[in-house]
Protein backbone atom coordinates (compact mmCIF):
# COMPACT_ATOMS: atom_id res chain seq x y z
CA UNK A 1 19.30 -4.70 2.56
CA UNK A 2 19.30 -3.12 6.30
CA UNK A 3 21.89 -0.76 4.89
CA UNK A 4 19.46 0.32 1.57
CA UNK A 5 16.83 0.51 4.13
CA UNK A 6 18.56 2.78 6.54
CA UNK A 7 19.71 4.84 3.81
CA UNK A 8 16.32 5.78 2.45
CA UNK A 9 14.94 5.94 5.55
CA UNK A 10 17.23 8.54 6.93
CA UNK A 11 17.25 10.73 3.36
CA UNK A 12 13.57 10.58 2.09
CA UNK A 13 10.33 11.46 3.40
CA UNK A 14 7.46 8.75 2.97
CA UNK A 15 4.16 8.67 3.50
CA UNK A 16 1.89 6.31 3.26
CA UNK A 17 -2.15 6.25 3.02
CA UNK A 18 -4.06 3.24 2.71
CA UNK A 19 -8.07 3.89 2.98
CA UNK A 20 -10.93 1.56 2.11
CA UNK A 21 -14.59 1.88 2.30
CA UNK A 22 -16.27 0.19 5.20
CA UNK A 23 -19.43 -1.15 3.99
CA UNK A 24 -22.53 -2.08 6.07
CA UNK A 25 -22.13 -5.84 6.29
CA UNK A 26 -18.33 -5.87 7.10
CA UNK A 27 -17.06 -5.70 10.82
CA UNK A 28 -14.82 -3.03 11.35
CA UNK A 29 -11.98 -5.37 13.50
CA UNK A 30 -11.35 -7.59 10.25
CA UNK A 31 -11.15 -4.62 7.85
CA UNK A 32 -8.90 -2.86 10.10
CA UNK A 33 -6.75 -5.95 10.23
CA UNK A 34 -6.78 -5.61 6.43
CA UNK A 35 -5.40 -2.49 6.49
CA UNK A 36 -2.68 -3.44 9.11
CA UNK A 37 -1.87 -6.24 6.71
CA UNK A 38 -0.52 -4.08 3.94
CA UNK A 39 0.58 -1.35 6.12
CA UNK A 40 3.65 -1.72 8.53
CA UNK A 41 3.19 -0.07 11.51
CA UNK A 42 0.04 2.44 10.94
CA UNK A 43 -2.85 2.96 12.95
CA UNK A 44 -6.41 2.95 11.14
CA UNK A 45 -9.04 5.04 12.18
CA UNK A 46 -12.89 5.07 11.61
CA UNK A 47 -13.95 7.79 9.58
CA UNK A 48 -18.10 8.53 8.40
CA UNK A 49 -17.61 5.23 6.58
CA UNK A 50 -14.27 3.97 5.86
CA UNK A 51 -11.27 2.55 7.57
CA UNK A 52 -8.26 5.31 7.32
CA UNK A 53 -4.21 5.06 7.78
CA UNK A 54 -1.37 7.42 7.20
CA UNK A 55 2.37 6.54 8.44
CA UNK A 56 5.32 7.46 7.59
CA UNK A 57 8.72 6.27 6.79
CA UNK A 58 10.22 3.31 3.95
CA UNK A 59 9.25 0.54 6.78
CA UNK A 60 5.32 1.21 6.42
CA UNK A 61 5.95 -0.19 2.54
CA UNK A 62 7.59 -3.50 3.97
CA UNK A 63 4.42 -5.85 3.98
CA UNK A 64 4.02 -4.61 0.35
CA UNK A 65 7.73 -5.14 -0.60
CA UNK A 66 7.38 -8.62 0.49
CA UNK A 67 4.04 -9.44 -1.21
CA UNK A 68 5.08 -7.88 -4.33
CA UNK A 69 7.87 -10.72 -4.91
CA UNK A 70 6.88 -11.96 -7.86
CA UNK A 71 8.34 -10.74 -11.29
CA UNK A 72 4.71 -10.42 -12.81
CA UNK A 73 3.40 -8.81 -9.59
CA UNK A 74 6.05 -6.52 -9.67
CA UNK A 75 5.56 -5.53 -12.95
CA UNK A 76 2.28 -4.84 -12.62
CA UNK A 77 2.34 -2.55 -9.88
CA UNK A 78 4.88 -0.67 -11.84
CA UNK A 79 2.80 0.20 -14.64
CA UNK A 80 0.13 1.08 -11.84
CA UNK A 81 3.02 3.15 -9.74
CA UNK A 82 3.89 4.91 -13.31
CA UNK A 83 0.11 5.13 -14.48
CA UNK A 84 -1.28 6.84 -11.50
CA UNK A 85 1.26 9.24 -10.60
CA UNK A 86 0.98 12.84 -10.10
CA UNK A 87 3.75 15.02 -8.84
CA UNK A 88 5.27 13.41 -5.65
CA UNK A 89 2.60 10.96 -5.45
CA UNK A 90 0.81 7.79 -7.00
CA UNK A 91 -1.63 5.27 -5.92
CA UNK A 92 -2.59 1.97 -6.59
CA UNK A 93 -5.41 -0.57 -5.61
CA UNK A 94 -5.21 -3.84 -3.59
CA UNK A 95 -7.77 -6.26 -2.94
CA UNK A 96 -9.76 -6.09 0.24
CA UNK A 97 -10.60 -9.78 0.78
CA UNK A 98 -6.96 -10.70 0.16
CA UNK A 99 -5.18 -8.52 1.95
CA UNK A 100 -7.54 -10.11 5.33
CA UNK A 101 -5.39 -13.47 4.34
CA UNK A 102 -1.91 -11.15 4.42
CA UNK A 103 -1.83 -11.71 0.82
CA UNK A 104 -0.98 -8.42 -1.63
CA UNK A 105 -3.41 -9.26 -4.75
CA UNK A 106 -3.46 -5.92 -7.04
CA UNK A 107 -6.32 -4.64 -8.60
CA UNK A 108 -6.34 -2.82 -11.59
CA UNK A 109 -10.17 -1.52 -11.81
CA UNK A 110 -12.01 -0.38 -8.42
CA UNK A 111 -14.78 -2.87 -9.58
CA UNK A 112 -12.63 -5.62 -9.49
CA UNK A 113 -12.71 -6.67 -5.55
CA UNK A 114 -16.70 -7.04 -4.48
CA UNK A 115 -16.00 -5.26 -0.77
CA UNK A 116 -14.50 -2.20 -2.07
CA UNK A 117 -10.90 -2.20 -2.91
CA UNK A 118 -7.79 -0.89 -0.35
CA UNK A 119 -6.38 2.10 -1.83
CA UNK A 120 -2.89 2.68 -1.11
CA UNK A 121 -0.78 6.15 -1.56
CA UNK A 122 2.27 6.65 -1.66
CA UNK A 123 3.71 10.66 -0.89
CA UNK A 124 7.78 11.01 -1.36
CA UNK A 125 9.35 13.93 -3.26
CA UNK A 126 11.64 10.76 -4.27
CA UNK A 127 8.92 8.35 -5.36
CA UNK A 128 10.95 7.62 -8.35
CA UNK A 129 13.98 5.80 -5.61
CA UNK A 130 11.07 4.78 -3.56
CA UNK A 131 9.44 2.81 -6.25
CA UNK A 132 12.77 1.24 -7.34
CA UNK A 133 12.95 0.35 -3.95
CA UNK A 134 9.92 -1.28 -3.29
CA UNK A 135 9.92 -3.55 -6.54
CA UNK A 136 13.76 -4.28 -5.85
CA UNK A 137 14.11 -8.13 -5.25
CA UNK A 138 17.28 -7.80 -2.82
């Protein structure tokens, strides 16, 4: 796995972009925790009302690799991945209130987590190996 890992990391570009809205009634410190919950190694930012990350490289996807274990998880976020996709990007949703816990619940519909959903993007002019990658189980 360190080897697959490696491997894309040295031949592919990634980025990543998670963003959520940062409503009135939420603190800031446990949203941003949200975000560093699904994103390995990013820094969020405050920006005229929501919680912004960008990072780069395969390693910022691990938190979601691991919480998208399950076969029907994985599934799902496939058919989101495929769904969404435009060019050398696609996005998906996660829930906000999970994600606090360090648990990757997927949303399908924006109005489906109360707080505002996490919106995650993923940039590669390889998504198609990246993808493969993330729902991989080894």
């Amino acid at each position: 796995m360190v080897g697959n890992t490696e491997a894309l990391q040295d031949d592919y570009n990634v980025e990543l972009k998670v963003e959520t809205v940062l409503n009135p009634s939420e603190d800031p410190e446990k949203v941003r925790k949200c975000i560093l919950n699904v994103a390995n190694g990013c820094h969020p930012i405050e920006k005229a009302g929501s919680l912004e990350a960008t990072c780069t490289g395969i390693l910022s996807l691990h938190h979601i690799r691991v919480g998208i274990r399950s076969k029907s998880s994985s599934s799902v976020l496939r058919r989101l991945l495929e769904w969404n996709r435009k060019g050398n990007h696609s996005w998906f949703f996660l829930n906000k209130q999970a994600a606090y816990s360090g648990v990757i619940s997927l949303v399908e519909r924006y109005e489906e987590s109360p707080l505002g959903p996490i919106k995650v993007t993923i940039i590669s002019d390889n998504i198609d190996r990246i993808t493969e990658w993330l729902l991989s189980s080894k």
